[in-house]
Protein backbone atom coordinates (compact mmCIF):
# COMPACT_ATOMS: atom_id res chain seq x y z
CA UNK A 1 -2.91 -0.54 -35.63
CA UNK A 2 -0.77 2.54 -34.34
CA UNK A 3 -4.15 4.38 -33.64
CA UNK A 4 -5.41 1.44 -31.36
CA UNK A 5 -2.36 1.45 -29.38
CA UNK A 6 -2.13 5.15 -28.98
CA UNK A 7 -5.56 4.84 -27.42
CA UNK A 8 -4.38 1.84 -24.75
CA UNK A 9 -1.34 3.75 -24.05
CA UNK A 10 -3.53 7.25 -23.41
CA UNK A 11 -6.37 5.21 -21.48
CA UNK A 12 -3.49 3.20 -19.04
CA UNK A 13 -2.32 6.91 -18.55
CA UNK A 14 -5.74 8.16 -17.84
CA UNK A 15 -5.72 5.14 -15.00
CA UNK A 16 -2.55 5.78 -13.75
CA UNK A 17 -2.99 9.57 -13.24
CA UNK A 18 -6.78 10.36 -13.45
CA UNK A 19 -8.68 11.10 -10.15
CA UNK A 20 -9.71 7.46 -8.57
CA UNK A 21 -12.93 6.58 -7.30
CA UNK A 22 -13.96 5.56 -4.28
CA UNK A 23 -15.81 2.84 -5.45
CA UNK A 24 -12.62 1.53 -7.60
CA UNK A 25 -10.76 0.79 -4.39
CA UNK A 26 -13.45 -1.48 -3.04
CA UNK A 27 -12.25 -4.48 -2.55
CA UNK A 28 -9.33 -6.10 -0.40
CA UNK A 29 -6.13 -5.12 -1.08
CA UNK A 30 -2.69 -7.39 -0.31
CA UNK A 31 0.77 -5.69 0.43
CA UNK A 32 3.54 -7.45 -1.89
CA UNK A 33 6.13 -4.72 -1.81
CA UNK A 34 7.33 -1.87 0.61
CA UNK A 35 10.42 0.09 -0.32
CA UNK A 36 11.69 -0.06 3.38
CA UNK A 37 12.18 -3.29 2.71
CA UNK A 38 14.94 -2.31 0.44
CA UNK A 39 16.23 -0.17 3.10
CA UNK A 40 16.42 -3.03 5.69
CA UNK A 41 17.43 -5.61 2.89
CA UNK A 42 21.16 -3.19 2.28
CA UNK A 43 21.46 -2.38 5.67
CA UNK A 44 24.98 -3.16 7.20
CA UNK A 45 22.74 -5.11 10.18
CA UNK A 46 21.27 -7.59 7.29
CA UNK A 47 24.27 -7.69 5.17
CA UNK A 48 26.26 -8.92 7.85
CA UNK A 49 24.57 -10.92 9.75
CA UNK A 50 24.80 -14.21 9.39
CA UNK A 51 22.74 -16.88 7.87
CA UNK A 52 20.43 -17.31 10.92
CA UNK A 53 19.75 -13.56 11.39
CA UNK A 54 19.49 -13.15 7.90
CA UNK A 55 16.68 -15.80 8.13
CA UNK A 56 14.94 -14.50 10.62
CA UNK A 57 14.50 -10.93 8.86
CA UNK A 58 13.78 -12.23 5.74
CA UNK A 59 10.59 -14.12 7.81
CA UNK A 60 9.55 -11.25 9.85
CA UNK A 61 9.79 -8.89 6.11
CA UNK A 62 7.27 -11.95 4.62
CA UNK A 63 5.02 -12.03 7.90
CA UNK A 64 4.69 -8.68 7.93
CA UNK A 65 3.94 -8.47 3.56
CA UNK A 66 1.56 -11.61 3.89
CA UNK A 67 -0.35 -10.11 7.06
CA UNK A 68 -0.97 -6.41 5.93
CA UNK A 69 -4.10 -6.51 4.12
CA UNK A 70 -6.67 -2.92 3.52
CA UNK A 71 -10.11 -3.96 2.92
CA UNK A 72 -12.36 -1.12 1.72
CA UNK A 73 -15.84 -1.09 1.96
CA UNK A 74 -19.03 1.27 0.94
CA UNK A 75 -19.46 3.58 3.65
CA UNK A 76 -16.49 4.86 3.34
CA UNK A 77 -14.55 2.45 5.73
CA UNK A 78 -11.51 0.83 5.46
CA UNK A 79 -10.66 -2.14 7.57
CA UNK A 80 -6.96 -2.86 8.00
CA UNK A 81 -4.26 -5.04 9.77
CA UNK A 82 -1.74 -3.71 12.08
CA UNK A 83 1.31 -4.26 13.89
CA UNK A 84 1.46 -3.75 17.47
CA UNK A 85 4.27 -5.14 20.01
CA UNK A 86 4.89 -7.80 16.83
CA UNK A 87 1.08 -8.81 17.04
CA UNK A 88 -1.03 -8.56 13.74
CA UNK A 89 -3.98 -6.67 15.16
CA UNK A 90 -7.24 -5.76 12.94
CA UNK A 91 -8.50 -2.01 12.71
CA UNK A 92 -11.32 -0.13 11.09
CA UNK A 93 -11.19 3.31 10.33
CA UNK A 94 -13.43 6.11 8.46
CA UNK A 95 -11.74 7.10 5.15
CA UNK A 96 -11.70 10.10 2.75
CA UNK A 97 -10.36 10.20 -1.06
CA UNK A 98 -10.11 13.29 -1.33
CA UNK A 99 -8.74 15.33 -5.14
CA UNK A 100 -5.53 14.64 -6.10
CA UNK A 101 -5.79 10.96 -5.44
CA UNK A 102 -5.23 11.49 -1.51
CA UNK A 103 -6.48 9.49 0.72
CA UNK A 104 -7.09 10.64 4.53
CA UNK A 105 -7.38 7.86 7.09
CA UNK A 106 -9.13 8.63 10.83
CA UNK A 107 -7.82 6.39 12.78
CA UNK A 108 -7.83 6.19 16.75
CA UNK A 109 -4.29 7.62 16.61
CA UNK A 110 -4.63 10.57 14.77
CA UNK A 111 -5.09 11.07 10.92
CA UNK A 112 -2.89 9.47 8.37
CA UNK A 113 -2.45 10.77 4.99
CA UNK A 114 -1.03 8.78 1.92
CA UNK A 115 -1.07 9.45 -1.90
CA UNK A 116 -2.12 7.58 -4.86
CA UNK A 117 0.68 7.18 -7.19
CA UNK A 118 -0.53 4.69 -9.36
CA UNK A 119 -4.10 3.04 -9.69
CA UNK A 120 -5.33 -0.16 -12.01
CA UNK A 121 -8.09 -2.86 -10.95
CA UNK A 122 -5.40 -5.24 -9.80
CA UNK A 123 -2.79 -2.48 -8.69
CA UNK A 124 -2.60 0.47 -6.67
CA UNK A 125 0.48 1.97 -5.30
CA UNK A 126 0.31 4.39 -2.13
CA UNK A 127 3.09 6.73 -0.80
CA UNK A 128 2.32 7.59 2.98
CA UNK A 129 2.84 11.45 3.46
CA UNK A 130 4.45 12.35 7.11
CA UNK A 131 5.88 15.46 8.23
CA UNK A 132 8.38 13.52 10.53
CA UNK A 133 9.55 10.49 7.82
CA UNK A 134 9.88 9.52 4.33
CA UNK A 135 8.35 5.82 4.35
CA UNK A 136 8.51 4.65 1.06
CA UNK A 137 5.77 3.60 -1.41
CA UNK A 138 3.79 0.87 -0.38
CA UNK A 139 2.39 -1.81 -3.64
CA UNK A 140 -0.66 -3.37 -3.37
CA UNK A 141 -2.16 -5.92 -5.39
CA UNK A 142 -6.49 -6.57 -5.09
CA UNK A 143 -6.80 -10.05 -3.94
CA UNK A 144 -8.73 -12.02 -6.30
CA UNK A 145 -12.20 -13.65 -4.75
């Protein structure tokens, strides 16, 4: 009994902190949790606005969780939704996992960088890495077909 659960325990660590594969993050992948969220959420703008504002944030926080979606694919490409001027647009980009879990994204703009904190089949947790800002993690669950 205590031998068998010693061995989940060590193989959800392995998963959690062994180097991911490409091939594991195939798949499409749904944002369900940002921790700027949290930021905006205990801001003094959101705690006191009233119950309209309030509204309204909490809709634009869901819009933006329900319409951020990374789809991998073989080829290395990863085909994403964006924000621009409060439009969801869709983008494709060539993408490296490199060791260490990191992922590099080429995008039009420039390269993005982002870390892989925490991987399962049904969970992955990235934290974007920027010299100018700390973003928060971002949580993503794989969208069931």
């Amino acid at each position: 009994m205590h031998l068998s659960l010693l061995t989940s325990v060590l193989l959800t660590f392995g998963l959690f902190f062994g180097q991911v594969e490409y091939k594991q993050l195939i798949g499409s992948w749904q944002l369900t949790h940002f921790d700027g969220m949290e930021k905006i959420v205990h801001s003094p703008q959101y705690q006191n606005a009233n119950s309209m504002e309030r509204a309204s944030m909490d809709a634009r926080i869901k819009y933006r969780l329900e319409n951020t979606v990374y789809q991998f694919e073989a080829g290395d490409v990863l085909k994403f939704t964006d924000f621009e001027n409060q439009t969801v647009v869709q983008k494709e980009a060539k993408i490296e996992l490199m060791d260490g879990n990191m992922l590099l994204i080429h995008e039009e703009k420039g390269d993005r960088l982002a870390k892989i904190l925490e991987f399962t089949d049904q969970k992955m947790v990235l934290q974007p890495i920027s010299k100018s800002s700390v973003s928060g993690k971002l949580i993503f669950e794989r969208i069931k077909k």
